[in-house]
Protein backbone atom coordinates (compact mmCIF):
# COMPACT_ATOMS: atom_id res chain seq x y z
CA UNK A 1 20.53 -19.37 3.64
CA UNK A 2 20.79 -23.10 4.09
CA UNK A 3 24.03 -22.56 6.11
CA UNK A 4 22.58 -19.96 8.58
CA UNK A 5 19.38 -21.88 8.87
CA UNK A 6 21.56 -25.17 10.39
CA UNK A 7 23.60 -23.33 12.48
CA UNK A 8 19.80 -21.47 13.93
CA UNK A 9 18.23 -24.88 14.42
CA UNK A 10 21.87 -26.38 15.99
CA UNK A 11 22.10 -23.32 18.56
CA UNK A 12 18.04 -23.65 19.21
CA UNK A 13 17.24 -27.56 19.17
CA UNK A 14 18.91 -28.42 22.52
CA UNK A 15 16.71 -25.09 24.68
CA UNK A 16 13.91 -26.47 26.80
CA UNK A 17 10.79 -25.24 25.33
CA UNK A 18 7.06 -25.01 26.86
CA UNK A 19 4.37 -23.19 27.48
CA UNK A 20 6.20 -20.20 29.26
CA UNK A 21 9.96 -20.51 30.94
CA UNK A 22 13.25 -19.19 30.55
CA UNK A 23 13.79 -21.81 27.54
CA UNK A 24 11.62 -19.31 25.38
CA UNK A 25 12.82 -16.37 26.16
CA UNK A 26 16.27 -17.92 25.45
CA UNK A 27 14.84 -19.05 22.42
CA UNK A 28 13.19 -15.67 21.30
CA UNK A 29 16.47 -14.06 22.00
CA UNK A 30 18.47 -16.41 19.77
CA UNK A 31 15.60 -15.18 16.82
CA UNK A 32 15.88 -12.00 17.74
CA UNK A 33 19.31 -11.93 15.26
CA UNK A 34 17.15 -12.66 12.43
CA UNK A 35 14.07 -10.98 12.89
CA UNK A 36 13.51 -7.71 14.89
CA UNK A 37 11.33 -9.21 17.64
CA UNK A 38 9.58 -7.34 20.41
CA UNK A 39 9.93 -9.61 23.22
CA UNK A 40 6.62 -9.18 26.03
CA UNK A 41 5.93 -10.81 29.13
CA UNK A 42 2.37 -11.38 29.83
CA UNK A 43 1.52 -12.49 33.49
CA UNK A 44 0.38 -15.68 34.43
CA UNK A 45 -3.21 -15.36 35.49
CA UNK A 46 -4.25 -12.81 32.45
CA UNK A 47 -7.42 -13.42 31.38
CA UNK A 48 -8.28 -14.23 27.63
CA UNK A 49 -11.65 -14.98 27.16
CA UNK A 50 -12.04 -18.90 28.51
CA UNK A 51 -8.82 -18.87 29.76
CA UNK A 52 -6.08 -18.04 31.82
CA UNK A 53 -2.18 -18.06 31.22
CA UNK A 54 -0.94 -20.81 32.85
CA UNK A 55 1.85 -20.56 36.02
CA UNK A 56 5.43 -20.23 34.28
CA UNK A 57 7.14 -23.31 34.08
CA UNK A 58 11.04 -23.81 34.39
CA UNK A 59 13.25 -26.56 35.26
CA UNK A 60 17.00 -27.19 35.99
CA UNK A 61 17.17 -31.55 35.76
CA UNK A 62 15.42 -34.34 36.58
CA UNK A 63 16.33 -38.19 36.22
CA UNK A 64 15.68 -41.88 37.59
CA UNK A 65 17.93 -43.55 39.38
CA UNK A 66 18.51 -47.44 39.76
CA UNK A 67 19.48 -48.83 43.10
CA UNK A 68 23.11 -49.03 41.96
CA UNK A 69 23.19 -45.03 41.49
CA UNK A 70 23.18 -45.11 37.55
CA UNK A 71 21.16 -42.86 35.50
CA UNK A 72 18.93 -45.01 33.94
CA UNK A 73 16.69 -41.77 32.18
CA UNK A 74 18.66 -38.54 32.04
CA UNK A 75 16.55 -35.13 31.46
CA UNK A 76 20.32 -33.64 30.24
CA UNK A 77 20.61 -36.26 27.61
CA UNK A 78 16.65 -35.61 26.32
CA UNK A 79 14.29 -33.23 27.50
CA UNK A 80 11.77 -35.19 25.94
CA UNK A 81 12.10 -37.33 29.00
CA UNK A 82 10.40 -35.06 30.90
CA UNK A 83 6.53 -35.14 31.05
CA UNK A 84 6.14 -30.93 29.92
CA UNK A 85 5.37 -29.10 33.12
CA UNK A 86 6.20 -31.65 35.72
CA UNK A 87 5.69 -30.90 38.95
CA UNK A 88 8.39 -30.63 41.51
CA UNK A 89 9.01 -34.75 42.92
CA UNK A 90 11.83 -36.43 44.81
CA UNK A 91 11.63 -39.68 46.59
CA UNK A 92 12.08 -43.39 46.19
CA UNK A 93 9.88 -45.59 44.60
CA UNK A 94 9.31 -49.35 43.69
CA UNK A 95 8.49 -50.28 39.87
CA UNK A 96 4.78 -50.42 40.63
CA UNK A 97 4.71 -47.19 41.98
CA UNK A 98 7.24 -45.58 39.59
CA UNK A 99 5.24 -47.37 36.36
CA UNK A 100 2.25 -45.07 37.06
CA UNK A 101 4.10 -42.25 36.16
CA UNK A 102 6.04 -43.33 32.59
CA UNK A 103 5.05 -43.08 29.00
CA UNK A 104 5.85 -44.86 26.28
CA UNK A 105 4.52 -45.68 22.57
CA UNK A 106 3.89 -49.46 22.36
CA UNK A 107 2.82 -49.20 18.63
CA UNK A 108 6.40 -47.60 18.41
CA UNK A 109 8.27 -49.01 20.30
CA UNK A 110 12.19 -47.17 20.16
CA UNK A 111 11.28 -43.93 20.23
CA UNK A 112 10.72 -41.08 23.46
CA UNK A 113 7.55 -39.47 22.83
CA UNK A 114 6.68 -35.82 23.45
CA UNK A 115 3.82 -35.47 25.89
CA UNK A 116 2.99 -32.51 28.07
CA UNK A 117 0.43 -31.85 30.99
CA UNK A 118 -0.27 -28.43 30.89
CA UNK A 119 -3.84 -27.58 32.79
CA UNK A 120 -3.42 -30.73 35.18
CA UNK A 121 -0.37 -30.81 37.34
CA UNK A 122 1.27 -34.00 37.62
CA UNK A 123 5.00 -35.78 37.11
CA UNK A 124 6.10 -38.14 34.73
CA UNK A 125 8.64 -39.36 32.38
CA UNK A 126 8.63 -40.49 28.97
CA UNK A 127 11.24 -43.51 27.75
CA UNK A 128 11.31 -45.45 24.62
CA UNK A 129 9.08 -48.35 25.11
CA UNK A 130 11.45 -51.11 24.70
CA UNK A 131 13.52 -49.28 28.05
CA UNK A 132 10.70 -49.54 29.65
CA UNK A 133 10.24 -53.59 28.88
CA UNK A 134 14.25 -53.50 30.28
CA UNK A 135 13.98 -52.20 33.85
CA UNK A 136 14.11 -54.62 36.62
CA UNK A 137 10.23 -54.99 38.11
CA UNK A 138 12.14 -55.77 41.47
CA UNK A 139 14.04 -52.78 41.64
CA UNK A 140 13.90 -49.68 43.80
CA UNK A 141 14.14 -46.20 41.96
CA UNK A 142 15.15 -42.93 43.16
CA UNK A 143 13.56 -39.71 41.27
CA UNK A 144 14.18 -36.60 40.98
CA UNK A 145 12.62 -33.25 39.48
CA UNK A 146 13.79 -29.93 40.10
CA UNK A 147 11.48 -28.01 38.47
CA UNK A 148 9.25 -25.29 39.53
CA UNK A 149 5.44 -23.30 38.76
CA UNK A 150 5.37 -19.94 39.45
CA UNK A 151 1.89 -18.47 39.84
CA UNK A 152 3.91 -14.84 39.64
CA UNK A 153 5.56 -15.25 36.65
CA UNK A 154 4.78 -14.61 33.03
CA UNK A 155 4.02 -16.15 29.59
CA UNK A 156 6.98 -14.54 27.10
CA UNK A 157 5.69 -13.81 23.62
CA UNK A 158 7.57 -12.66 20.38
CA UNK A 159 6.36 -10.11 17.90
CA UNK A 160 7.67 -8.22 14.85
CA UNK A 161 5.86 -5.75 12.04
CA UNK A 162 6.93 -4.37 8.73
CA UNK A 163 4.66 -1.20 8.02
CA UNK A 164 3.88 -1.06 4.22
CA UNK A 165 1.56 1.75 2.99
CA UNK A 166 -1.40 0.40 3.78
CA UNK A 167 -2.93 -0.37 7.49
CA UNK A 168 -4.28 -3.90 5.97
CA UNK A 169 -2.66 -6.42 7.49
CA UNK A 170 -1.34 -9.66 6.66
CA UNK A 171 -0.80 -11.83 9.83
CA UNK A 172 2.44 -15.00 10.10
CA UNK A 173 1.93 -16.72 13.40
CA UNK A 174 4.34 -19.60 14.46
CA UNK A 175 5.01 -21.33 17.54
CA UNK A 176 7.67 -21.66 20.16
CA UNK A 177 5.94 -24.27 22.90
CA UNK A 178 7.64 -27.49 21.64
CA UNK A 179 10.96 -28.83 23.26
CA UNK A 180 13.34 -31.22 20.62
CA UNK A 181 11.34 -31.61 17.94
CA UNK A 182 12.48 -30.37 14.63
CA UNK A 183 9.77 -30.18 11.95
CA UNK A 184 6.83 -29.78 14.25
CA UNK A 185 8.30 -26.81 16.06
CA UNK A 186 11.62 -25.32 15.16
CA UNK A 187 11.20 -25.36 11.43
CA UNK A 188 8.13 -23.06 11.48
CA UNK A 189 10.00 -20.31 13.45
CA UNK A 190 12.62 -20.33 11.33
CA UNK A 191 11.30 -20.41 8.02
CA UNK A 192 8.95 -17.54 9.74
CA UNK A 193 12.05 -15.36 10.53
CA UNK A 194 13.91 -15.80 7.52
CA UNK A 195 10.97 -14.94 5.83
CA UNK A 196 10.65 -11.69 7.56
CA UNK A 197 14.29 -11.21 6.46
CA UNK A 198 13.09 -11.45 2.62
CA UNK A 199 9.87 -9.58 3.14
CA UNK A 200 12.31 -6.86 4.94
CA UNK A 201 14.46 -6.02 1.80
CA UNK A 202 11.22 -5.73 -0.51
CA UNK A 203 11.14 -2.35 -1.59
CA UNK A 204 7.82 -1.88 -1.21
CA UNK A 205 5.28 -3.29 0.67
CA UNK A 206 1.61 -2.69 0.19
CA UNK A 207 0.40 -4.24 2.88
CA UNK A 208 1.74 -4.27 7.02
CA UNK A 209 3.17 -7.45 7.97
CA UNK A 210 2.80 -8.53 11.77
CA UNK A 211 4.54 -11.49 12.66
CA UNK A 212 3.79 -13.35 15.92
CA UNK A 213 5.87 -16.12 17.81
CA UNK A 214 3.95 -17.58 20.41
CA UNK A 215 2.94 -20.74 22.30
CA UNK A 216 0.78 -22.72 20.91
CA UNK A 217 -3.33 -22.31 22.03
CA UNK A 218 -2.92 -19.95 24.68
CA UNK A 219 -0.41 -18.00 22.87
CA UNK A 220 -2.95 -17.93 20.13
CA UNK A 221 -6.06 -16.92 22.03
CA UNK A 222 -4.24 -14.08 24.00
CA UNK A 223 -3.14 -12.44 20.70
CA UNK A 224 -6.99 -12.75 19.51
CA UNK A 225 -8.02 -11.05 23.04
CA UNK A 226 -5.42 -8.12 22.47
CA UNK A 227 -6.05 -7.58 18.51
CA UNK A 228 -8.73 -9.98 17.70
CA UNK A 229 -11.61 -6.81 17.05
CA UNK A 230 -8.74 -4.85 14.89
CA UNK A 231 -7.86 -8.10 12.86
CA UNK A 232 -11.47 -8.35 11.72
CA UNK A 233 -11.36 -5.12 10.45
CA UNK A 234 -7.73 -5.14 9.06
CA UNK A 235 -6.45 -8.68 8.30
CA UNK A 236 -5.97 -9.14 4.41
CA UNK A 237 -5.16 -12.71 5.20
CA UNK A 238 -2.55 -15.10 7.29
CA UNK A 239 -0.92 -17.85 8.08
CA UNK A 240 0.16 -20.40 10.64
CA UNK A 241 3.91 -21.58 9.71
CA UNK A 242 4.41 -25.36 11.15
CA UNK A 243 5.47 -28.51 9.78
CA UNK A 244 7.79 -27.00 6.95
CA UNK A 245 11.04 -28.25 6.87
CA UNK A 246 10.73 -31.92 5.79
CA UNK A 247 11.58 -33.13 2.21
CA UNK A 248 7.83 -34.17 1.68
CA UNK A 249 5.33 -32.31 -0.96
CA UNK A 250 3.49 -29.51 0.41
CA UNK A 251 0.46 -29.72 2.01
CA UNK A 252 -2.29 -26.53 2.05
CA UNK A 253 -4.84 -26.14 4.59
CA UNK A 254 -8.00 -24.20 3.90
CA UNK A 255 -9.20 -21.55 6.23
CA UNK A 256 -12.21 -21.77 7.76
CA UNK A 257 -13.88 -18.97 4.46
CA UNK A 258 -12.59 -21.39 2.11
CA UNK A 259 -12.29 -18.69 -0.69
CA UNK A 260 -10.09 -16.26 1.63
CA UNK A 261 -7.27 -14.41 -0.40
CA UNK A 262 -4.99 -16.48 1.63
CA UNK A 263 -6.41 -19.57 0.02
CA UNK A 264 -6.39 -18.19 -3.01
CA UNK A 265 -2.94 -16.82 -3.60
CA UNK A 266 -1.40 -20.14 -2.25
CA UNK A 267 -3.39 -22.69 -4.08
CA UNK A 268 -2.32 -20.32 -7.17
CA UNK A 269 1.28 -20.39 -6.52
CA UNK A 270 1.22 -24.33 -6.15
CA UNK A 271 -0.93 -24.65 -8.87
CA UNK A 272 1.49 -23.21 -10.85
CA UNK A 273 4.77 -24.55 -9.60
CA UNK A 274 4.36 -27.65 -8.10
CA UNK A 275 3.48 -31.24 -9.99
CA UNK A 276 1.25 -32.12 -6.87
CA UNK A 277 0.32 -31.04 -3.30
CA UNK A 278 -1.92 -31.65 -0.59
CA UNK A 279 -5.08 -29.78 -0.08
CA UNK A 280 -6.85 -29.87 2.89
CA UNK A 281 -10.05 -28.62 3.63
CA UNK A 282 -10.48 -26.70 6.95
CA UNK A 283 -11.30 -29.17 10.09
CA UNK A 284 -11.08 -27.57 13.90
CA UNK A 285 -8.08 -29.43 14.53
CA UNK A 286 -4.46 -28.93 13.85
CA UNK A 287 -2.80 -26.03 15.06
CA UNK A 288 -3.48 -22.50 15.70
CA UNK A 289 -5.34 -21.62 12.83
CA UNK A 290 -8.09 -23.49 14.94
CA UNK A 291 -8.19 -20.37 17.22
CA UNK A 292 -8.09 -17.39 14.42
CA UNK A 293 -10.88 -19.58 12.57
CA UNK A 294 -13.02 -19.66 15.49
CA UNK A 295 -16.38 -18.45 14.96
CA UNK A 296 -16.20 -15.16 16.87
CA UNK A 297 -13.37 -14.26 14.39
CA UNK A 298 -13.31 -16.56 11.38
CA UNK A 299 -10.06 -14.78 10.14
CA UNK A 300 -8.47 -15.73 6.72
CA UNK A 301 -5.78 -18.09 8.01
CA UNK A 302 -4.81 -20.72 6.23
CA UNK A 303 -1.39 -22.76 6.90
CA UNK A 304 1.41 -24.10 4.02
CA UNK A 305 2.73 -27.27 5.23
CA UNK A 306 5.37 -29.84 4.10
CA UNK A 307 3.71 -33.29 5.99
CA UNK A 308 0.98 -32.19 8.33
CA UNK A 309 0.85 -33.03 12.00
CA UNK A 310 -0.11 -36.41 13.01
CA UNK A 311 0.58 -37.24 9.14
CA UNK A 312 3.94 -38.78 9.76
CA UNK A 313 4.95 -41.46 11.87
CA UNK A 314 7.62 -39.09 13.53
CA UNK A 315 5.26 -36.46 14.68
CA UNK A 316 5.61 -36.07 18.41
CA UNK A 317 8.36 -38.50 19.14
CA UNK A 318 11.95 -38.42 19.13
CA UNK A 319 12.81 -39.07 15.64
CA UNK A 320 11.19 -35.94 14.62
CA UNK A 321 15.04 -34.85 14.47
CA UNK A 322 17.45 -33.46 12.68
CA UNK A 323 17.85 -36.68 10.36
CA UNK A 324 14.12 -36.54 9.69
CA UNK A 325 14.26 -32.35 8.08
CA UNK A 326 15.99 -31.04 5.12
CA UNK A 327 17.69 -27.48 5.06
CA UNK A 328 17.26 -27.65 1.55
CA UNK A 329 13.46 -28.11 2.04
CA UNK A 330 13.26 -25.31 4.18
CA UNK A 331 14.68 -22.72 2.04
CA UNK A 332 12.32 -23.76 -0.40
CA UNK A 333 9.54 -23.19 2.12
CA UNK A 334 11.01 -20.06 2.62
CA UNK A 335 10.98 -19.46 -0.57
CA UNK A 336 7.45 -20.71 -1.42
CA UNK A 337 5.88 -18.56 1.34
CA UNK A 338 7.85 -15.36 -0.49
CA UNK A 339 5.88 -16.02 -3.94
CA UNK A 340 2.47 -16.51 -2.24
CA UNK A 341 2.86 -13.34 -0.57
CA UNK A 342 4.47 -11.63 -3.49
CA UNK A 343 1.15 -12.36 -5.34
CA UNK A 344 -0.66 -11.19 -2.67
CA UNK A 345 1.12 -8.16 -2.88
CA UNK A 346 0.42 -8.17 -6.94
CA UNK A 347 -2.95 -9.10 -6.49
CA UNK A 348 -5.39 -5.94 -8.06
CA UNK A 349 -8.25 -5.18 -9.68
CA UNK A 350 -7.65 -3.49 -13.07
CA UNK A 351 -9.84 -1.10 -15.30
CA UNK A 352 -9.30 -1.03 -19.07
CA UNK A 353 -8.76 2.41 -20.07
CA UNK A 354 -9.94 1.98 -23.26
CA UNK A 355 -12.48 -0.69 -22.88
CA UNK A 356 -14.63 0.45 -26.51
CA UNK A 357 -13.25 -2.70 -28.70
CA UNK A 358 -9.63 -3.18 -28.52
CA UNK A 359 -6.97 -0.59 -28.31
CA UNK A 360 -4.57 -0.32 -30.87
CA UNK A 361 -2.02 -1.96 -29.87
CA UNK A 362 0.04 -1.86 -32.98
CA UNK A 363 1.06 1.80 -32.88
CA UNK A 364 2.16 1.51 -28.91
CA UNK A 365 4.43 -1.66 -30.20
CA UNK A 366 2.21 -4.39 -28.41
CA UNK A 367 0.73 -5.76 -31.58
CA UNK A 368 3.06 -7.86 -33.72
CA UNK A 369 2.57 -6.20 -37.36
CA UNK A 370 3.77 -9.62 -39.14
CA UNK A 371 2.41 -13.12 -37.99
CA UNK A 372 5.43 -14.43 -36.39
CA UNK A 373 5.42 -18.17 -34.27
CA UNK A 374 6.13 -17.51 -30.75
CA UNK A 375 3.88 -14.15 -30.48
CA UNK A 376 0.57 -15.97 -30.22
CA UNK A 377 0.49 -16.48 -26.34
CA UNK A 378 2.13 -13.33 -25.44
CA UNK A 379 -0.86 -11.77 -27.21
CA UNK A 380 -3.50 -14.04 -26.23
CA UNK A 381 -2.43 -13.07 -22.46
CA UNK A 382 -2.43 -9.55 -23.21
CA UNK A 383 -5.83 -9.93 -24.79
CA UNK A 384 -7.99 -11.59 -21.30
CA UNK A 385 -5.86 -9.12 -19.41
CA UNK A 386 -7.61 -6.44 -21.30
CA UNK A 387 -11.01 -8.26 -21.83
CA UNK A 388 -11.10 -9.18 -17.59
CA UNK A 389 -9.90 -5.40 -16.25
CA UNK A 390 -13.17 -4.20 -15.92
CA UNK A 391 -12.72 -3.48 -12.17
CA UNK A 392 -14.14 -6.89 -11.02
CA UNK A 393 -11.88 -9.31 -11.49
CA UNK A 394 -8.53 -9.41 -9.67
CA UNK A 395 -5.07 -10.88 -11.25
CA UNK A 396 -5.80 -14.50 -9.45
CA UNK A 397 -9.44 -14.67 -11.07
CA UNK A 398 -7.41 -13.38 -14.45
CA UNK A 399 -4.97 -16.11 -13.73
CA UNK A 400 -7.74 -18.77 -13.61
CA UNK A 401 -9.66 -17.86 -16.28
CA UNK A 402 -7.41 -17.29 -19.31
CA UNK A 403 -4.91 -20.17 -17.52
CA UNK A 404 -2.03 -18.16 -17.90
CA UNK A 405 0.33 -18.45 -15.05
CA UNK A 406 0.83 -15.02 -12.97
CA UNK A 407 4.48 -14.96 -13.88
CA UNK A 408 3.18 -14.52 -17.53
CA UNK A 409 0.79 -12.17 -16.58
CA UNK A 410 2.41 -9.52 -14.27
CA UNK A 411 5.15 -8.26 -17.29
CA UNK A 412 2.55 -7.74 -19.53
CA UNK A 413 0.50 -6.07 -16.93
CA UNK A 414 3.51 -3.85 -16.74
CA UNK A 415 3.80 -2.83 -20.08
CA UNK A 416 0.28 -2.42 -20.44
CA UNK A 417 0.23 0.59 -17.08
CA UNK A 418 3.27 1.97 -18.51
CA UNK A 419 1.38 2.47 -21.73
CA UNK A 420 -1.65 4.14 -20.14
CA UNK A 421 -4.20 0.82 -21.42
CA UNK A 422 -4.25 -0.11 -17.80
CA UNK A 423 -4.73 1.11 -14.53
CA UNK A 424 -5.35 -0.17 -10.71
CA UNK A 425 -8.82 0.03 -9.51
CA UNK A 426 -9.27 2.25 -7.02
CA UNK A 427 -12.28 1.59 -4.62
């Protein structure tokens, strides 16, 4: 996996992401070998409750020119340059004028940053500060932008489902709005599809999986307008996949419940096989669990994280680049992700069959007949499974209370259905 993941983020990290534009469709199509996307258009204008989507955005170059004809910022060489959804601009200009429309981080002060104006047209550039503190203040620039806003054109969104037996739903929602930036956007759409690719090959699912790859925000809040009513009957629980494919620990935020089954099922899992993580407590900030927490929906979202936006000091700048992510990391994201939903997938109620003092266990060959060393916890286990499967508490409680960890649990749990002691509540 580590191989194919590289070679996705090489073929991906140069496209020219945004809001809408030919960048994500490009983008969608190059995830489309991984996961079986359904690729929609939605047109600009569309109404989602407060909002509107936006005019699509494209462009083709843009750069400043010195007076001697060089390049001195290059849109080919960075599309960070580029102030996200520029308007259309050529002419000449002196510093003074030209000054009014470039960005820079003085705290930092060698890197591009990423900065976009979405809802407000203007043009601008971004440059490391340092360039900036280099051009001549005498000097006569010529800029260019060739870019465009279409009021007819169309916000492009991705979306995949794996149908298990069950209408319940368990929602992944990543983002595709972000141009070069390689932990804060193109690591959660890839660990996203190659998770669908594991989830695929399970050979049973219990629950429907819908995956959505969407811009950021408005991407977000048109999804809620389309399914938002049938999520609130149907989501399980969900997650928003960003910020996973550095080498830091992970980081968990809460949903807005606190105590959803999302929550739950990952703060189990890294309970039980991590030394330490982050937990985070829901805020309305961050990302686009924001929008399925809102209080018209309060979904169970929660998001798994590696550092969280705005907690590193190469969020939204250009070092957030290939140095700065590990393939390796990923995977294991990947892989993470897969045991928090394969415990969601595990994750019953259980009724005792013979709940009058304690089966015999001896004569079914789950009872050791001689005290031997090494049986004590495999019995012990087997014991609060039995005590706890009175139809109210589910495997995670189980988990919590006797502090067994579920990969203990779930063989014995096993043995004890195949031997008729057990059984799945059914509601």
């Amino acid at each position: 996996m580590i191989n194919a993941l590289e070679d996705y983020f090489d073929r991906l990290w140069p496209i020219t992401r945004s809001l809408t534009g030919n960048g994500n469709r490009e983008s969608l199509k190059i995830l489309s070998e991984i996961i079986d996307l359904e690729i929609n258009e939605i047109p600009s204008g569309t109404t989602c409750y407060d909002w509107n989507i936006p005019p699509e955005w494209n462009i083709q170059d843009a750069w400043i020119k010195n007076s001697k004809g060089d390049k001195i910022i290059d849109f080919s060489k960075n599309n960070l340059h580029v102030l996200g959804y520029s308007t259309p601009f050529k002419g000449t200009l002196s510093f003074k004028e030209l000054k009014e429309h470039l960005y820079t981080l003085p705290k930092q002060p060698d890197l591009i940053p990423y900065l976009c104006s979405y809802y407000k047209e203007r043009w601008g550039f971004c440059l490391s500060h340092n360039q900036l503190l280099s051009l001549d203040v005498n000097e006569i620039y010529e800029v260019f932008i060739d870019s465009s806003l279409d009021s007819m054109g169309s916000m492009t969104v991705g979306e995949a489902i794996l149908k298990g037996t069950s209408k319940k739903e368990i929602l992944i929602s990543t983002y595709i709005c972000h141009p070069s930036l390689a932990n804060n956007e193109l690591s959660g759409p890839l660990v996203t599809a190659f998770l669908y690719q594991k989830l695929k090959h399970l050979k049973k699912r219990k629950y429907t999986y819908r995956f959505v790859f969407i811009p950021e925000t408005i991407g977000a809040i048109y999804m809620l307008s389309k399914y938002g009513e049938y999520w609130k009957e149907y989501m399980q629980a969900g997650f928003v996949v960003t910020c996973i494919g550095d080498p830091g620990k992970f980081t968990y935020k809460k949903s807005r419940r606190g105590n959803s089954l999302a929550d739950r099922a990952a703060l189990t899992i890294l309970d039980q096989t991590e030394k330490n993580y982050n937990l985070v407590e829901f805020f309305p900030n961050g990302s686009d669990e924001r929008q399925y927490c809102s209080p018209g929906f309060n979904l169970p979202m929660g998001s798994l994280m590696r550092t969280m936006y705005a907690k590193y000091p190469e969020y939204h700048t250009s070092a957030d680049n290939k140095d700065f992510i590990s393939f390796n990391a990923m995977e294991g994201s990947v892989n993470k992700y897969l045991e928090i939903i394969e415990l969601i997938e595990r994750n019953e109620k259980y009724i005792n069959t013979k709940p009058y003092g304690e089966p015999q266990l001896g004569k079914r060959g789950l009872y050791p007949t001689f005290t031997q060393t090494g049986n004590d916890d495999y019995v012990r286990a087997m014991m609060w499974i039995l005590n706890l499967a009175d139809g109210e508490n589910d495997l995670i409680t189980i988990s919590e209370r006797s502090k067994y960890p579920i990969k203990v649990l779930l063989p014995i749990i096993d043995k004890l259905i195949e031997n008729g002691i057990l059984k799945k509540y059914k509601r």
